[in-house]
Protein backbone atom coordinates (compact mmCIF):
# COMPACT_ATOMS: atom_id res chain seq x y z
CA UNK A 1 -39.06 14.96 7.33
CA UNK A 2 -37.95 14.49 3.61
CA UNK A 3 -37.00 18.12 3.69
CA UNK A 4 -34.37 17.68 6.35
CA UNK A 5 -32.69 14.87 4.45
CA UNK A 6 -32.35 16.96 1.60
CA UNK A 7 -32.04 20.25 3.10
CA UNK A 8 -28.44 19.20 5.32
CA UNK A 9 -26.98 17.90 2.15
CA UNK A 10 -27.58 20.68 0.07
CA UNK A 11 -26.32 23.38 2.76
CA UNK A 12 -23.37 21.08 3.13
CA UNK A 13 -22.73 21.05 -0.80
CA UNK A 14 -23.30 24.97 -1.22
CA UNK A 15 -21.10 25.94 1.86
CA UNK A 16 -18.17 23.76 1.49
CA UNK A 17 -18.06 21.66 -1.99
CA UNK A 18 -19.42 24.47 -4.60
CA UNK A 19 -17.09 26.98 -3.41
CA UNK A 20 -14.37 24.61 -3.93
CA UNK A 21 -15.04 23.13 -6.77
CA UNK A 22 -15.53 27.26 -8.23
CA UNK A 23 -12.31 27.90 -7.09
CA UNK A 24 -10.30 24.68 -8.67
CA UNK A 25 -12.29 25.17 -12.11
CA UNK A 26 -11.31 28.72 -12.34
CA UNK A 27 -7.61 28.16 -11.29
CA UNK A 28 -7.50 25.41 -13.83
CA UNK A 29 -9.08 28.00 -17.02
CA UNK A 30 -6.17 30.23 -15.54
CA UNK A 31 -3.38 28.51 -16.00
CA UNK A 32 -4.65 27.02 -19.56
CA UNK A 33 -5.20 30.66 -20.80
CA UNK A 34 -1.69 31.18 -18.73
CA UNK A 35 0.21 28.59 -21.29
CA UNK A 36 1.09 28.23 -24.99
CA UNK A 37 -0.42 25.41 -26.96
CA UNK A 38 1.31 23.50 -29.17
CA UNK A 39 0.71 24.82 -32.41
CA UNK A 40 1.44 28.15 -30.38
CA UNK A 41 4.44 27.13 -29.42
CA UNK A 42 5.66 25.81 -33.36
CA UNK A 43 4.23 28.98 -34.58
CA UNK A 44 6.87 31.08 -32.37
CA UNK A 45 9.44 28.88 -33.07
CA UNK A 46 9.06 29.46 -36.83
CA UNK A 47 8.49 34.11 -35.94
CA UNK A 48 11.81 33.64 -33.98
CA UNK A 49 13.63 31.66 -36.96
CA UNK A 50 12.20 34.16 -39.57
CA UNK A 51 13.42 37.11 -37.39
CA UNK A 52 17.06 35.76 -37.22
CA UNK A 53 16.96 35.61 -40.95
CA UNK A 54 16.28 38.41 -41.49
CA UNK A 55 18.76 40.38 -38.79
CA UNK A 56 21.08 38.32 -40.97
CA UNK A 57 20.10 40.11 -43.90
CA UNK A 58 19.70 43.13 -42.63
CA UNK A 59 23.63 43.23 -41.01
CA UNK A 60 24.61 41.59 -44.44
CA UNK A 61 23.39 44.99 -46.12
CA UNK A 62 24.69 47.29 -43.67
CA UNK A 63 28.10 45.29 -44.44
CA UNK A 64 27.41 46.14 -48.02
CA UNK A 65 26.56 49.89 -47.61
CA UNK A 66 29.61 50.17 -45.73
CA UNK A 67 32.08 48.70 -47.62
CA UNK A 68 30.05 50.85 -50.99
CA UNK A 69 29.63 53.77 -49.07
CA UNK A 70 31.19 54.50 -45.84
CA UNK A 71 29.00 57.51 -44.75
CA UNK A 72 25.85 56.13 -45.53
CA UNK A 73 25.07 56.11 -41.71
CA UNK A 74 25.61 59.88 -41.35
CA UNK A 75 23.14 60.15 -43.67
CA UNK A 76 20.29 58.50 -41.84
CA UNK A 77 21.48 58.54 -38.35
C-alpha cells in the first residue's frame, strides 16, 4: 500500500513537473549566456571609445599625408 502513495506522486512529478522545470532552467541559462554582463557591457563601451580615437587619428594622418604629399594614396592603393 505504501508503494502506491509514493508511486502516483512520483509518476506525476517525472511526467509533468521535471520536464517543466528542465525546460524553464535551460531557457533561463539561455538567455543569461544570451546577454552581456555588466562589466561586459563597460568593457565595450571603453573598445568602442578607443576605436573612435583612434579613426580620429588615423583620418588626422591621412589629412597630413595629403596635404605633405598628395599622391601618397597612389602609392599604396
Amino acid at each position: 500500500m505504501s508503494s502506491v502513495l509514493f508511486s502516483g506522486p512520483l509518476i506525476v512529478f517525472l511526467i509533468f513537473v521535471a520536464p517543466l522545470w528542465l525546460i524553464l532552467h535551460y531557457r533561463s541559462k539561455r538567455k543569461m549566456s544570451h546577454s552581456l554582463s555588466g562589466e561586459e557591457h563597460e568593457r565595450l563601451h571603453q573598445l568602442t571609445e578607443k576605436a573612435r580615437g583612434l579613426q580620429q587619428r588615423v583620418e588626422t594622418l591621412e589629412r597630413i599625408l595629403d596635404a605633405e604629399s598628395p599622391s601618397w594614396r597612389n602609392r599604396y592603393d
